[in-house]
Protein backbone atom coordinates (compact mmCIF):
# COMPACT_ATOMS: atom_id res chain seq x y z
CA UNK A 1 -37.53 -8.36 -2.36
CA UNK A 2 -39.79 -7.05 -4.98
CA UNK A 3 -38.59 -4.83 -8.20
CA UNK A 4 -40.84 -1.98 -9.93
CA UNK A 5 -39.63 -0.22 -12.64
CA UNK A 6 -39.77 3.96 -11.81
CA UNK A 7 -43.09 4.58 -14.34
CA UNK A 8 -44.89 1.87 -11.82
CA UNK A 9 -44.80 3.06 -8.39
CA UNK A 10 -46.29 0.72 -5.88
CA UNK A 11 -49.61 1.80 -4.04
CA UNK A 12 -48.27 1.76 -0.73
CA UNK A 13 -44.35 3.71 0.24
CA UNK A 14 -41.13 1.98 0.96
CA UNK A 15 -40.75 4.91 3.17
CA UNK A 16 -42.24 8.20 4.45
CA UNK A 17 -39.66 10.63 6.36
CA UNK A 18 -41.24 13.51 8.18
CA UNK A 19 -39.00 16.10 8.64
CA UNK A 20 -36.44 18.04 6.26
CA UNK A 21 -33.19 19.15 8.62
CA UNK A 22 -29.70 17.34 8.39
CA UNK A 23 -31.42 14.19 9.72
CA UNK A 24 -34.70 14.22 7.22
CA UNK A 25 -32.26 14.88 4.14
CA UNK A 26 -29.52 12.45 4.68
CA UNK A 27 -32.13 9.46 5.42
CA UNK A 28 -33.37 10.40 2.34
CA UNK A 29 -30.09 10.40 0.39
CA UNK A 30 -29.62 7.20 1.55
CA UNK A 31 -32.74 5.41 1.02
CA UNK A 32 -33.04 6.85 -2.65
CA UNK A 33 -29.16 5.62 -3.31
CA UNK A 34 -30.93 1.98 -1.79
CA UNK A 35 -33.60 2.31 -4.58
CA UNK A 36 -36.09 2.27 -2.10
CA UNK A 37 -37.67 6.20 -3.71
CA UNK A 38 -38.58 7.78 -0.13
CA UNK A 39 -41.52 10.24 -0.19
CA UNK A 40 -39.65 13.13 1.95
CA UNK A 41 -42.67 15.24 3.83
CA UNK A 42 -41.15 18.51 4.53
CA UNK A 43 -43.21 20.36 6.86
CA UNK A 44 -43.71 24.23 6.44
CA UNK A 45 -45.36 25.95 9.18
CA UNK A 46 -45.79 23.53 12.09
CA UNK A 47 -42.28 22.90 14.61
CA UNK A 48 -40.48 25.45 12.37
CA UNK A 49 -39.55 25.66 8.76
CA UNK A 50 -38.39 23.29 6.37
CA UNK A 51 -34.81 23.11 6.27
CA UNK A 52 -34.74 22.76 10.14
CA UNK A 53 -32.87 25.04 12.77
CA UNK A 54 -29.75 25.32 10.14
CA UNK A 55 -32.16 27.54 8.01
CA UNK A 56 -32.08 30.16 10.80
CA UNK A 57 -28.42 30.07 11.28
CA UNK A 58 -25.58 31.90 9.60
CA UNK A 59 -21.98 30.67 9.02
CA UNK A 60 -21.73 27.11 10.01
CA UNK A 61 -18.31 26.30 10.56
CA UNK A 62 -18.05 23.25 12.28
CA UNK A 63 -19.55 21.07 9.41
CA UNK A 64 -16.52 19.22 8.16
CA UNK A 65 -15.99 19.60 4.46
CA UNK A 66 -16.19 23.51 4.60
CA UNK A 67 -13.10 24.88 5.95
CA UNK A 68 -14.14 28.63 5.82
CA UNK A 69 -17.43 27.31 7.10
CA UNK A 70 -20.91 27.68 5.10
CA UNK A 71 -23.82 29.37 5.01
CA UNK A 72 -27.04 27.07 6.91
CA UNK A 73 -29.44 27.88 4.35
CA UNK A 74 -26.78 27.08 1.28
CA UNK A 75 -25.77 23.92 3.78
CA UNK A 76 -29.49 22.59 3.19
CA UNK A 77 -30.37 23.68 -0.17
CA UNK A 78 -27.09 21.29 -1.01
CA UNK A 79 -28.91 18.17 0.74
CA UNK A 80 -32.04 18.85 -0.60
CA UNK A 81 -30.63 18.81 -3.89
CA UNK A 82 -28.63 15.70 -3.69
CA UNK A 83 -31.55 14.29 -1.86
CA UNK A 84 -33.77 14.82 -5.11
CA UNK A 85 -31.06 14.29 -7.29
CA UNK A 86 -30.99 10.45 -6.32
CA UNK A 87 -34.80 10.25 -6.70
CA UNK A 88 -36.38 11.51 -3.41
CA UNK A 89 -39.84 12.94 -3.77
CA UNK A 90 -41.02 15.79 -1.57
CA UNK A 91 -44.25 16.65 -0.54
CA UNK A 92 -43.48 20.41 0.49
CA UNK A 93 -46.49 20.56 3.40
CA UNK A 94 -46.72 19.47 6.81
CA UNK A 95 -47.92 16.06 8.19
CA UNK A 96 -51.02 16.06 9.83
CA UNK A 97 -51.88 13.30 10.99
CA UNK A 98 -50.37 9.94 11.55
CA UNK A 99 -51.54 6.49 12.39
CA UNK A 100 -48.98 3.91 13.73
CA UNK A 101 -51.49 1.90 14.96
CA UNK A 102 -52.26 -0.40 11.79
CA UNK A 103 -49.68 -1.80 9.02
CA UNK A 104 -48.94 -0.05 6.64
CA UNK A 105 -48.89 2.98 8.39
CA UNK A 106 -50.64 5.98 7.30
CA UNK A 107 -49.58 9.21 7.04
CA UNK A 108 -51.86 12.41 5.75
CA UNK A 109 -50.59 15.69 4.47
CA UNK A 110 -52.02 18.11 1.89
CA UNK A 111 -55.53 16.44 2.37
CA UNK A 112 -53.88 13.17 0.77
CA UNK A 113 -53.56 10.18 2.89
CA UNK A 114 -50.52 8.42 2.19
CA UNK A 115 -49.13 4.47 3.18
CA UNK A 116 -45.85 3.38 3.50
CA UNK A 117 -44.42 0.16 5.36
CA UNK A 118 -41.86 1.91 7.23
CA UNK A 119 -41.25 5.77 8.79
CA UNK A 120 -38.76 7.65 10.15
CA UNK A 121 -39.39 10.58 11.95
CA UNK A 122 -36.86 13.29 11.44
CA UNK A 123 -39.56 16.56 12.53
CA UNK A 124 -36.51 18.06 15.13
CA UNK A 125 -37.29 20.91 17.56
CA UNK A 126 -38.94 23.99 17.81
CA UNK A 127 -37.08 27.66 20.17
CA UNK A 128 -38.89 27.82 23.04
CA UNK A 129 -40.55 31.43 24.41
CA UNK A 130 -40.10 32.94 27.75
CA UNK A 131 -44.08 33.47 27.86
CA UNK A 132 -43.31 37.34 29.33
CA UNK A 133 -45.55 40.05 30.16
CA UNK A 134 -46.15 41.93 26.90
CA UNK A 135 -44.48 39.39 24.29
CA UNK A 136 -47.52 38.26 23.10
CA UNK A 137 -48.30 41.91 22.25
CA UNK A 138 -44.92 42.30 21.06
CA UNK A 139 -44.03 39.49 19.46
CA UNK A 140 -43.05 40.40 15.62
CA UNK A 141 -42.86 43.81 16.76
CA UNK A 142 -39.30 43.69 18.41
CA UNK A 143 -39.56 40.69 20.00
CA UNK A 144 -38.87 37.24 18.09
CA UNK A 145 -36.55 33.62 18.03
CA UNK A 146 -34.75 34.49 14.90
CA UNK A 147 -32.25 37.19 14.60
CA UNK A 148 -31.11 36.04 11.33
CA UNK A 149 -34.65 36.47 10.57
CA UNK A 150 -35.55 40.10 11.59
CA UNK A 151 -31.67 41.65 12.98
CA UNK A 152 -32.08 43.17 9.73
CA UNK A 153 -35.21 45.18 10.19
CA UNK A 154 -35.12 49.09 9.59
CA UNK A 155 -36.10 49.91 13.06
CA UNK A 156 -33.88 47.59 14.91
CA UNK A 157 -30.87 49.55 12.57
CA UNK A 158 -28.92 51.80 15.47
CA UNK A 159 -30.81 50.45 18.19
CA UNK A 160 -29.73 48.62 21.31
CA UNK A 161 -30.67 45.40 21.07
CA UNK A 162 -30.76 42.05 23.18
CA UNK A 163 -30.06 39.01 23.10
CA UNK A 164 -31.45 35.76 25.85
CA UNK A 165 -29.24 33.01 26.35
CA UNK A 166 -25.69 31.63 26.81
CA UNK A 167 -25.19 29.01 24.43
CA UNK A 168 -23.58 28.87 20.71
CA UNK A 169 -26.73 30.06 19.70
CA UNK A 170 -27.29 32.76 21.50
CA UNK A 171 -23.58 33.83 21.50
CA UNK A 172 -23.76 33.76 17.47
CA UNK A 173 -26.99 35.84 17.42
CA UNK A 174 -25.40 38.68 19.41
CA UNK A 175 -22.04 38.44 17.25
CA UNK A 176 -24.60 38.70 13.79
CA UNK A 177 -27.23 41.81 15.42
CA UNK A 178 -23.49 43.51 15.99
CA UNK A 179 -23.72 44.06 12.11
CA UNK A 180 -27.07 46.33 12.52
CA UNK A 181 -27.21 47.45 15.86
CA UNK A 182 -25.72 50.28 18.00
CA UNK A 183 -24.51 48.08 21.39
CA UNK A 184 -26.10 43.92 22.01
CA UNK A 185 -26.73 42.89 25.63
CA UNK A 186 -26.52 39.87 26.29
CA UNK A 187 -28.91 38.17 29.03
CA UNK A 188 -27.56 34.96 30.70
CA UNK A 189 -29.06 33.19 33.55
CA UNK A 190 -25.76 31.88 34.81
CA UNK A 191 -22.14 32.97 35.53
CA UNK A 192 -20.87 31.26 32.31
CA UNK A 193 -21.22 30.98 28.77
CA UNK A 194 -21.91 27.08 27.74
CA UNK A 195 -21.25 27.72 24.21
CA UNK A 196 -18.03 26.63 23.06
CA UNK A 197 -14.81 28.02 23.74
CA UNK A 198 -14.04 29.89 20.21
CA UNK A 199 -18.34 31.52 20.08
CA UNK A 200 -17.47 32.42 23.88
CA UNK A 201 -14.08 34.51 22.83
CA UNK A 202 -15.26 35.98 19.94
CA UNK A 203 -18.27 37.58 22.36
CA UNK A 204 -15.77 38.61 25.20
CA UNK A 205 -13.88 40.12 22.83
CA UNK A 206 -16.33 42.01 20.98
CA UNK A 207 -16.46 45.58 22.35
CA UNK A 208 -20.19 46.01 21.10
CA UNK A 209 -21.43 43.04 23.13
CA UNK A 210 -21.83 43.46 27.06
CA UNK A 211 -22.90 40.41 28.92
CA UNK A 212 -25.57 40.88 31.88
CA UNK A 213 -24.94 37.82 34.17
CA UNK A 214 -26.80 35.82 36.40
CA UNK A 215 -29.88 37.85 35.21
CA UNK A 216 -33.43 36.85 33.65
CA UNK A 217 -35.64 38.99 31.92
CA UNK A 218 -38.66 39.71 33.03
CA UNK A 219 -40.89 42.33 31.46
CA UNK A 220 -41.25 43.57 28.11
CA UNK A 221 -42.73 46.80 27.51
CA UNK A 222 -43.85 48.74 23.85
CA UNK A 223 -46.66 49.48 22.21
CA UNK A 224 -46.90 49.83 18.77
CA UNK A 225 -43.00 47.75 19.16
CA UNK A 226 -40.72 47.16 22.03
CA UNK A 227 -38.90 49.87 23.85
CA UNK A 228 -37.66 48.31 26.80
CA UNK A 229 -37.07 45.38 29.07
CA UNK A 230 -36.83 44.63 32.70
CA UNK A 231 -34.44 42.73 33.89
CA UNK A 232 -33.95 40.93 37.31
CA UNK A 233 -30.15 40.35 38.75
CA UNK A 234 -30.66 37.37 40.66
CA UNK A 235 -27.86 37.18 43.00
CA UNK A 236 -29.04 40.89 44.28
CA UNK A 237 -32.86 41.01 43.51
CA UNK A 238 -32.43 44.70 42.06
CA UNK A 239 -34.61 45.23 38.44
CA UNK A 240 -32.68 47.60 35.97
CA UNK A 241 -34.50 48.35 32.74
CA UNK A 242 -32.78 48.46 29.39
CA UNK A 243 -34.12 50.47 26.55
CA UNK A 244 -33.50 48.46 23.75
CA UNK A 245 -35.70 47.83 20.26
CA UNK A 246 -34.98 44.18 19.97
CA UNK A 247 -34.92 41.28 22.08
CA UNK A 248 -34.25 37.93 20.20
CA UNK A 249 -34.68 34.64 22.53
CA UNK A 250 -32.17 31.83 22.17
CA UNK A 251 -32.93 29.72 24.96
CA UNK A 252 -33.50 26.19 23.77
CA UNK A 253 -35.82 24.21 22.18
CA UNK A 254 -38.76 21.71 22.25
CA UNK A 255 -39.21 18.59 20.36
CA UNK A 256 -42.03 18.44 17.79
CA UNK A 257 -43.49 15.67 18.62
CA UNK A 258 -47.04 16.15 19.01
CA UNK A 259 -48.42 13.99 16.12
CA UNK A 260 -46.70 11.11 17.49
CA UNK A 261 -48.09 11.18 21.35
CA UNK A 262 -49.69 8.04 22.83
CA UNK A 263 -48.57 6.57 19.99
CA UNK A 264 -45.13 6.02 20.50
CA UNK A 265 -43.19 6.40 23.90
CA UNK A 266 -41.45 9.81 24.96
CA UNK A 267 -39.32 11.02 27.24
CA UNK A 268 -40.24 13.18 30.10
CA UNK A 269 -39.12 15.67 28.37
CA UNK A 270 -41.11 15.18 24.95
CA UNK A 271 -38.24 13.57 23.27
CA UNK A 272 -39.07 10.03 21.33
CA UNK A 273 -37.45 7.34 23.18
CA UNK A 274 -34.54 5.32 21.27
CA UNK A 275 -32.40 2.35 22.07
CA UNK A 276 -28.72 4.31 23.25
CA UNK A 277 -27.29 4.71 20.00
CA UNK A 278 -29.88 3.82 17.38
CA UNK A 279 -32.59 4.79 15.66
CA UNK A 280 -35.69 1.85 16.67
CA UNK A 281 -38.42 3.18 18.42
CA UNK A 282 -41.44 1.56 20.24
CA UNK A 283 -43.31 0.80 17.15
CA UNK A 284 -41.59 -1.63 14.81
CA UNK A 285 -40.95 -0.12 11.42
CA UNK A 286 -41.16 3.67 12.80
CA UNK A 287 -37.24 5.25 13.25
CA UNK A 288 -36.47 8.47 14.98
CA UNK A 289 -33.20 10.78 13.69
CA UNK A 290 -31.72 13.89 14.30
CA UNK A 291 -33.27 16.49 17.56
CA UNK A 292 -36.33 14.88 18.06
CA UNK A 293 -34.82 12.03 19.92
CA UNK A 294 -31.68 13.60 20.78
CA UNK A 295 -31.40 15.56 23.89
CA UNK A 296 -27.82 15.83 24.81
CA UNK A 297 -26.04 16.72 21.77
CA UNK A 298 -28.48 18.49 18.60
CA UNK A 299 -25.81 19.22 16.13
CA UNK A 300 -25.78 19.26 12.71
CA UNK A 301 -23.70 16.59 12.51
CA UNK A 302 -25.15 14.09 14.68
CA UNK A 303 -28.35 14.99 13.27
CA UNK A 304 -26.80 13.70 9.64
CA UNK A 305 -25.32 11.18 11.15
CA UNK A 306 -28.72 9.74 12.75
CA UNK A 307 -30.34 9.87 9.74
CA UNK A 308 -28.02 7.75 7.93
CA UNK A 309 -28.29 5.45 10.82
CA UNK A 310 -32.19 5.45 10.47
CA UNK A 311 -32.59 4.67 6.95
CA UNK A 312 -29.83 2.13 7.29
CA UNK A 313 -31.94 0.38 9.19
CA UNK A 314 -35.41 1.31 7.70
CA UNK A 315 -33.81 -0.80 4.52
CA UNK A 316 -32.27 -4.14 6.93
CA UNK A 317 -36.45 -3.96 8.37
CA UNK A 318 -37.84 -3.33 5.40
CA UNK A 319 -35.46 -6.40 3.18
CA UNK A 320 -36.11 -8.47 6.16
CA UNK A 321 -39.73 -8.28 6.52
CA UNK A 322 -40.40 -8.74 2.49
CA UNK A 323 -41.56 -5.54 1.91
CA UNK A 324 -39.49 -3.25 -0.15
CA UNK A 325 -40.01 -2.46 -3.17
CA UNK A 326 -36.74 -1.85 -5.06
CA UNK A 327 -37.40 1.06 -7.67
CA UNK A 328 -35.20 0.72 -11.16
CA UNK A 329 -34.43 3.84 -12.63
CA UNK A 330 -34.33 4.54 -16.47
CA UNK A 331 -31.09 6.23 -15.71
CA UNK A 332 -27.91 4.48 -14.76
CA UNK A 333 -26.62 7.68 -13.24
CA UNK A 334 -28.91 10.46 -12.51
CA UNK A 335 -28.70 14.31 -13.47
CA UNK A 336 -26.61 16.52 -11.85
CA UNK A 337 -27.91 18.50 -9.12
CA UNK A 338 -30.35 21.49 -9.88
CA UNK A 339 -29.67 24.27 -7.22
CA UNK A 340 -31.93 27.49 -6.44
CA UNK A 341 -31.86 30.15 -8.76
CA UNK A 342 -30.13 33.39 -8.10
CA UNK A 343 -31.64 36.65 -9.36
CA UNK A 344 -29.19 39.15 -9.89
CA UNK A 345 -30.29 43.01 -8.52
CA UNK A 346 -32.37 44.19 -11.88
CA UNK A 347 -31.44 47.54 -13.33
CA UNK A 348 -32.70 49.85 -16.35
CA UNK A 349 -29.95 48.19 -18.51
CA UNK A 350 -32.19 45.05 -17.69
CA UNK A 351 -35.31 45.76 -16.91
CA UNK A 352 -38.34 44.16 -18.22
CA UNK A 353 -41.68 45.17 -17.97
CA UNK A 354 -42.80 41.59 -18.50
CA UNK A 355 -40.64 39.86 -16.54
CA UNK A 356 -42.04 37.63 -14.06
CA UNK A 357 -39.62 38.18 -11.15
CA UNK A 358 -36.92 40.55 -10.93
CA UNK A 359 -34.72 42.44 -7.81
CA UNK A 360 -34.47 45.60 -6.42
CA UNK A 361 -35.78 49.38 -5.98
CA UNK A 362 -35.75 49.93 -10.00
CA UNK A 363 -38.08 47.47 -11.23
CA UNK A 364 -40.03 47.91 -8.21
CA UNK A 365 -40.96 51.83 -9.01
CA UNK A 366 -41.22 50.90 -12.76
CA UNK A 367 -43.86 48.19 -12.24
CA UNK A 368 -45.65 50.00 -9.13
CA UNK A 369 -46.32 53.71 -10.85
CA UNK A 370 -46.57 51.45 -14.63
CA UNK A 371 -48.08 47.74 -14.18
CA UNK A 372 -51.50 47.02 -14.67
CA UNK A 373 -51.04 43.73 -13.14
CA UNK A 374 -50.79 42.47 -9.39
CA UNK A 375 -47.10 43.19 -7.84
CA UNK A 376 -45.94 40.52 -5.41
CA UNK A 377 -43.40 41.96 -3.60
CA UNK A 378 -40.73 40.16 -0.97
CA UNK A 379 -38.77 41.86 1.73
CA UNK A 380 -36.64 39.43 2.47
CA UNK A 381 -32.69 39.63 3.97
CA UNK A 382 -29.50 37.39 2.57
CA UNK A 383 -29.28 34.84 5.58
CA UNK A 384 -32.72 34.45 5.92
CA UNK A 385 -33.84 30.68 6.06
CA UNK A 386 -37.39 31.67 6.12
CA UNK A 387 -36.74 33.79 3.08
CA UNK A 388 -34.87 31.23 1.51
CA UNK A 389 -37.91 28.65 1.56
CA UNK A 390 -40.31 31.35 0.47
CA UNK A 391 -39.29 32.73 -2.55
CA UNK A 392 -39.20 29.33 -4.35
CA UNK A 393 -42.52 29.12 -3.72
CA UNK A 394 -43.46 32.27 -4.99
CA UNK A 395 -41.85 31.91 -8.45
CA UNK A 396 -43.54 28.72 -8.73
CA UNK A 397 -46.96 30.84 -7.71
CA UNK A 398 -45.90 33.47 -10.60
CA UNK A 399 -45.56 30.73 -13.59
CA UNK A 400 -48.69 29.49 -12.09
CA UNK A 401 -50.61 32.55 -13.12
CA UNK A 402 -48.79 32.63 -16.55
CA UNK A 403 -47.65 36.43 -16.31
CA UNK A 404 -50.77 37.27 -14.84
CA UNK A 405 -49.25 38.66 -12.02
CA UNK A 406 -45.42 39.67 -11.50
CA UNK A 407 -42.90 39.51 -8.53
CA UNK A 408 -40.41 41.78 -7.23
CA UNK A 409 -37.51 40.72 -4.00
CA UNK A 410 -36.44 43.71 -1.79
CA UNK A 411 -33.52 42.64 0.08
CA UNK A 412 -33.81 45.33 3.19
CA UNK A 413 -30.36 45.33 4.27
CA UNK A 414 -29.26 47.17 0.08
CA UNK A 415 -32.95 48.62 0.57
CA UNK A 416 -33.11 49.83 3.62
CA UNK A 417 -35.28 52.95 2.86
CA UNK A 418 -37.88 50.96 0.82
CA UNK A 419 -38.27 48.67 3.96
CA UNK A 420 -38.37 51.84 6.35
CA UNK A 421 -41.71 53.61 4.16
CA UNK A 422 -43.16 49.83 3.60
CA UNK A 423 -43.09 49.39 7.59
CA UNK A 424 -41.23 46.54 7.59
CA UNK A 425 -40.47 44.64 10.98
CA UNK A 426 -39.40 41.32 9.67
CA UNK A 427 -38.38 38.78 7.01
CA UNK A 428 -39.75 37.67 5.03
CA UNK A 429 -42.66 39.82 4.51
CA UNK A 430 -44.60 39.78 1.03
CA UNK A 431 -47.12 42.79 0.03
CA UNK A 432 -49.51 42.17 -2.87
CA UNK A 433 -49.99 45.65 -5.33
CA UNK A 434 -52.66 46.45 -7.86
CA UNK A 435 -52.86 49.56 -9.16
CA UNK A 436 -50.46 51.48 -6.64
CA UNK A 437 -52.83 50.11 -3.94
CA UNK A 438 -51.63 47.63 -0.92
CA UNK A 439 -54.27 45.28 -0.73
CA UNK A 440 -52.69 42.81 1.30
CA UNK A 441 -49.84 41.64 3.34
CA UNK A 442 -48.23 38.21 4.81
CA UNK A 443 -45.74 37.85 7.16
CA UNK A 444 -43.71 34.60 7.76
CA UNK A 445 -43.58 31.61 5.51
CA UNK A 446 -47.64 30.60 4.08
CA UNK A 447 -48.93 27.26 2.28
CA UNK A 448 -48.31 28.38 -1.87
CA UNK A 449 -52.89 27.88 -1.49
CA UNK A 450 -52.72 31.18 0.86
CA UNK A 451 -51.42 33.43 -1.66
CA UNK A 452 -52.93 31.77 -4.65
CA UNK A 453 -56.34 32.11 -3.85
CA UNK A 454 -56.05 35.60 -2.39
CA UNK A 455 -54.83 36.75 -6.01
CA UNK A 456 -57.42 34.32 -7.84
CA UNK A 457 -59.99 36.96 -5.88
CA UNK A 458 -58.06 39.72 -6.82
CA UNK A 459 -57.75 38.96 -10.68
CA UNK A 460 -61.61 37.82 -10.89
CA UNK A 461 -62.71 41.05 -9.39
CA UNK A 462 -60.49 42.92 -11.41
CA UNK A 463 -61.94 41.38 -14.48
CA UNK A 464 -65.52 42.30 -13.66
């Protein structure tokens, strides 16, 4: 076992972990407490968002330690921090390429290739689509996998609404889009929920929730957004349509593992195969945690739990083979934790015209009709996991520039008539301003490079 002081990081990583859910995150907590200073690869647009499925989930209340239950996004902004806390690096990107074919094994994201003698593979599993008539047209516009995402959108407020599936999942959606919507149907292929027994009373009891059994949908139909569905009863054959405005999908998921076939061995169903109980896979020195190998039970809990297993046994290969490299630290007992910033709503009291982010309809109309500079503006909604990934990366865009260009967050749901005129149908959404003008617009989480260069064009012609 070899020893580096932190200033002198070896060449080639202890260990790379792909993947930032319950699983990615607690390897990593791990590993750093083992000296071993993991290089955590989050992913960002590929299998999801980083964060994992918790980011698109409200209350979690069957994680212990939280007895009135937590928030998913607040849930994994806490592991990332005590993740980085202990000395875990993140590269805040997704992994493009792999090679488990040579030792050390190589790993490229951001353009960079990277090496490391041992991997785990945490990249979990990504909501599967029913692949309708008319969801491609409609997808974004009414139709979508994330009600915490977009249940807030103005035109879904009132609305009937929908809601595919029978599991926890599905059951929570339809509890959440009560909240915004006038009645929630919700679509189940079977005669039974199979989410558990307190999610299943809390929907039967629920007078704004009416459960379509034994029924599929079939068609969607919209134009410029959805306005209805078709859906089959399948013990009678008969087609009813329902005119709803929003029909979220929570009807299982896929593993991502498409950078890692025929090179490690999968499941039938896509899912890396593991000894029963542990984290080893095919390839010697390559671990898999959390939903990517787990087919039966994808909690969050198991999905920790997995990860601890994997680096616990990343560090026995690694020590056992000769090849970690034990990292000292300068410290003997790190900083405490640094956790996301909160912005408090901004009003005239204060309001600064030079401010480089602020919150709300007030600064918004003050910089809009008054700036000179480009406006960044973000609708986003308060349990949005998208959202909650996002806007970190656009304050670090904003002290990029230098107060070049300034940012303003819209929630939609204290908003709700600034989303309506902006056309909002989702979260997040971010619209770039210059001069009261809309000159462009992104929807869904971007690399940090997307919206960089797009206002590097707009500040160089503006200078002309």
């Amino acid at each position: 076992m070899k020893k580096n002081n932190e200033l002198n990081q070896p060449k080639v990583q202890n260990l790379v972990i792909i993947g930032s859910g319950p699983a990615g995150f607690t390897a990593a907590i791990y590993a750093a407490r083992a000296k071993l200073r993991p290089l955590l690869i989050t992913g960002f647009e590929k299998g999801g968002i980083p964060g994992g499925q918790l980011m698109t989930t409200t209350h979690v209340e069957n994680y212990p330690g939280f007895p009135d239950g937590v928030l998913g996004p607040e849930l994994m902004d806490l592991m990332k921090a005590q993740a980085i806390r202990w000395g875990t690096e993140l590269i805040e990107a997704d992994a493009e390429r792999v090679n488990l074919g040579i030792q050390p094994f190589e790993v490229e994201a951001e353009k960079k290739l990277i090496k490391t003698n041992s991997l785990i593979i945490a990249t979990g599993a990504s909501a599967n689509r029913l692949n309708l008539p008319g969801e491609n047209l409609l997808w974004s516009k009414g139709i979508s996998a994330c009600a915490i995402c977009d249940g807030a959108t103005p035109q879904l407020r009132g609305e009937e609404l929908a809601v595919v599936g029978g599991g926890d999942s599905a059951c929570e959606e339809a509890v959440y889009l009560t909240k915004f919507g006038s009645h929630v149907h919700l679509i189940v292929r079977s005669k039974k929920l199979r989410a558990s027994g307190s999610m299943a009373d809390r929907v039967l009891a629920n007078s704004q929730i009416s459960i379509h059994w034994n029924s599929e949908v079939i068609k969607a139909e919209g134009d410029d957004w959805l306005t209805s569905i078709n859906v089959l009863d399948r013990e009678t054959s008969k087609t009813n349509q329902l005119k709803i405005k929003g029909l979220f999908y929570a009807i299982g998921h896929t593993p991502n593992t498409d950078l890692f076939k025929e090179q490690l061995d999968l499941a039938e169903s896509e899912y890396i195969k593991t000894a029963l109980g542990r984290p080893e896979t095919s390839v010697e020195g390559v671990f898999a945690a959390g939903d990517v190998s787990d087919s039966e039970w994808r909690q969050g809990i198991t999905a920790a739990g997995s990860g601890c297993k994997a680096a616990l046994a990343a560090e026995r290969w690694l020590t056992a083979k000769n090849l970690a490299v034990i990292i000292e630290s300068n410290q003997l007992e790190p900083e405490r934790a640094k956790m996301p910033l909160k912005i408090e709503t901004t009003t005239e009291k204060n309001y600064s015209a030079n401010s480089l982010w602020q919150k709300g309809n007030y600064p918004l109309r003050r910089l809009y009709h008054e700036s000179n500079r480009p406006i960044l503006v973000i609708y986003t909604s308060p349990e949005c996991g998208p959202c909650h990934v996002l806007k970190p990366q656009l304050r670090r865009i904003l002290e990029d520039f230098k107060g070049e260009v300034q940012g303003v967050e819209i929630d939609i749901e204290a908003d709700t008539q600034i989303a309506r005129q902006a056309l909002i149908k989702g979260t997040p959404t971010v619209q770039l301003f210059l001069n009261k003008e809309l000159k462009k617009e992104w929807r869904g989480v971007k690399q940090r490079s997307e919206f960089k260069d797009f206002i590097n064009n707009i500040i160089e012609t503006k200078t002309r």
